[in-house]
Protein backbone atom coordinates (compact mmCIF):
# COMPACT_ATOMS: atom_id res chain seq x y z
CA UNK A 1 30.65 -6.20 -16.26
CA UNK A 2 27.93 -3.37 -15.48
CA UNK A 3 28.28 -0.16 -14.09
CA UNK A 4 27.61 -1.55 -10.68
CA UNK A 5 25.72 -4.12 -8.70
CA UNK A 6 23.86 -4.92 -5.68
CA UNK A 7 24.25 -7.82 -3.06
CA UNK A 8 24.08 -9.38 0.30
CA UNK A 9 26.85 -10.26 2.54
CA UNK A 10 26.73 -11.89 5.78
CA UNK A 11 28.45 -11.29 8.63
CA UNK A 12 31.09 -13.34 7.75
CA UNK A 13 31.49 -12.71 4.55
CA UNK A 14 31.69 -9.03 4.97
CA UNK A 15 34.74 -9.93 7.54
CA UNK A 16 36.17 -12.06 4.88
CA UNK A 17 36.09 -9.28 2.91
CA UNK A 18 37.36 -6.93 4.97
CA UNK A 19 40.24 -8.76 6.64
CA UNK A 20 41.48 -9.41 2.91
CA UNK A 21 41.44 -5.66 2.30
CA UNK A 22 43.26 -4.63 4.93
CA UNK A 23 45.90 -7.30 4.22
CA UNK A 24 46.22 -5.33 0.68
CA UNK A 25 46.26 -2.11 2.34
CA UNK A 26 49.42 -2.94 4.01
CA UNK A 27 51.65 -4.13 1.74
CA UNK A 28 52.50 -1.84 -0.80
CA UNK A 29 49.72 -1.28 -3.19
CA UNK A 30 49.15 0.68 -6.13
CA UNK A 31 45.50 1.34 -5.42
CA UNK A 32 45.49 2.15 -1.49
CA UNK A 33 42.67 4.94 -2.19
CA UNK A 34 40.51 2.48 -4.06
CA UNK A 35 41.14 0.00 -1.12
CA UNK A 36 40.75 2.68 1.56
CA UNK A 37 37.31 3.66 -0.04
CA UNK A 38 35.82 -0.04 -0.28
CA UNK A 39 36.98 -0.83 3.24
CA UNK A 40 35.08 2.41 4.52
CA UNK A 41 31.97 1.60 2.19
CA UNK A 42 31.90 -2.33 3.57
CA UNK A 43 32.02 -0.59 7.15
CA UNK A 44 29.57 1.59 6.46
CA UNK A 45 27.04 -0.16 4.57
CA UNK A 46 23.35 -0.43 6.10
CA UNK A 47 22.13 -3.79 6.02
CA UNK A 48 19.24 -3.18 3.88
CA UNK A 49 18.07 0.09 1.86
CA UNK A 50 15.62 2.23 3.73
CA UNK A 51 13.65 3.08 0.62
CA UNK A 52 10.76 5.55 0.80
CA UNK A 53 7.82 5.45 -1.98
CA UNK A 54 5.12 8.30 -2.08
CA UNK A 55 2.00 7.43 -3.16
CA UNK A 56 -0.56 9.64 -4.20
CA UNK A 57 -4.58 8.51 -5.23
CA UNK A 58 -3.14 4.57 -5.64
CA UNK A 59 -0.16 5.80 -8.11
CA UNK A 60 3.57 5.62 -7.45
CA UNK A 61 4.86 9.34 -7.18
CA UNK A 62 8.39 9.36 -6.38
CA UNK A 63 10.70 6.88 -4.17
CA UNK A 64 14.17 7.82 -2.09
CA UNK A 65 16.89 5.78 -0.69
CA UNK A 66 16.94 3.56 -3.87
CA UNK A 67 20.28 1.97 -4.47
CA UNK A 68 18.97 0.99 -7.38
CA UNK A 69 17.14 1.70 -10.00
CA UNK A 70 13.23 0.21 -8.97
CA UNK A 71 10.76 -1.22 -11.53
CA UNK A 72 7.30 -0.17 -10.41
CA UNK A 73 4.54 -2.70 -12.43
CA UNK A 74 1.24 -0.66 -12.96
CA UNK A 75 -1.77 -3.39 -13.42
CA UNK A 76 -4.57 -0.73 -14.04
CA UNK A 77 -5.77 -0.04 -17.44
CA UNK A 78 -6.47 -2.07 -20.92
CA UNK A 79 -4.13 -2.66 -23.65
CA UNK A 80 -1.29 -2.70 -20.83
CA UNK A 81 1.82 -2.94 -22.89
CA UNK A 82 4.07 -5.33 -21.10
CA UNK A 83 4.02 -7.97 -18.85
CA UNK A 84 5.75 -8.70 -15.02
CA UNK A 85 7.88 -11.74 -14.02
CA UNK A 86 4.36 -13.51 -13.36
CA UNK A 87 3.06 -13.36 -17.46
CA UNK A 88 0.64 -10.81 -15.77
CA UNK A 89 -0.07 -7.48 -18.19
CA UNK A 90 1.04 -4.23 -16.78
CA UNK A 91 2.84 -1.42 -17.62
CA UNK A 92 6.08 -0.47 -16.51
CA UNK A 93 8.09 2.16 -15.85
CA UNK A 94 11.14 2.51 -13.84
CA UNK A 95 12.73 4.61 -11.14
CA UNK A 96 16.34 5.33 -11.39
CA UNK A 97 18.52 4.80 -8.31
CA UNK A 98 19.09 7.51 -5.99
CA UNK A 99 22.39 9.41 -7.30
CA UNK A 100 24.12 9.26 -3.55
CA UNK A 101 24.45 5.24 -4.03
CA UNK A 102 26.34 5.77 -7.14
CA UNK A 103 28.91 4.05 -5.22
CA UNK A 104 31.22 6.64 -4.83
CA UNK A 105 30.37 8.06 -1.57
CA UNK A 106 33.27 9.87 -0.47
CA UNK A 107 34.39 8.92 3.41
CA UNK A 108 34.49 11.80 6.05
CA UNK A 109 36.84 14.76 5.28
CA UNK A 110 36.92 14.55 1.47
């Protein structure tokens, strides 16, 4: 399983989710902090990542609010050494996530 991942939840599913949690979180559990913390991330959670990119003279400069880590495809130059999703040649080079969506945000007080 990797480090961490990145999805979309309805409505519903979120309340799914959520109603199962705090069915945990009252019986007795081992891991109520663990629980407590996922509940108050699901709650939380924006509905999409409001990700900021800089540009500066056409070129990709730095980006903010990445939950994850961004692959940026440059298609300028010759003898580009890879190639996008498409079979187009490019070069790429990748952003790493934003360290505050590590996933551990901590929830008021702590």
């Amino acid at each position: 399983m990797t480090d961490s991942k990145w999805t979309h939840l309805t409505t519903d599913e979120a309340s799914i989710i959520l109603n199962a949690l705090s069915s945990i979180r009252s019986s007795e559990h081992a891991h109520l902090a663990k629980i407590e913390m996922l509940i108050y991330k699901l709650e939380n959670a924006e509905s999409q990542p409001n990700i900021t990119i800089g540009i500066d003279r056409g070129q990709v400069c730095w980006t903010r609010g990445n939950p994850f880590p961004i692959r940026i495809c440059d298609y300028d130059g010759f003898d580009l050494p890879d190639v996008d999703e498409r079979g187009k040649p490019c070069e790429i080079s990748w952003e790493p996530a934003d360290k505050i969506f590590a996933g551990r945000r901590a929830p008021p007080g702590e």
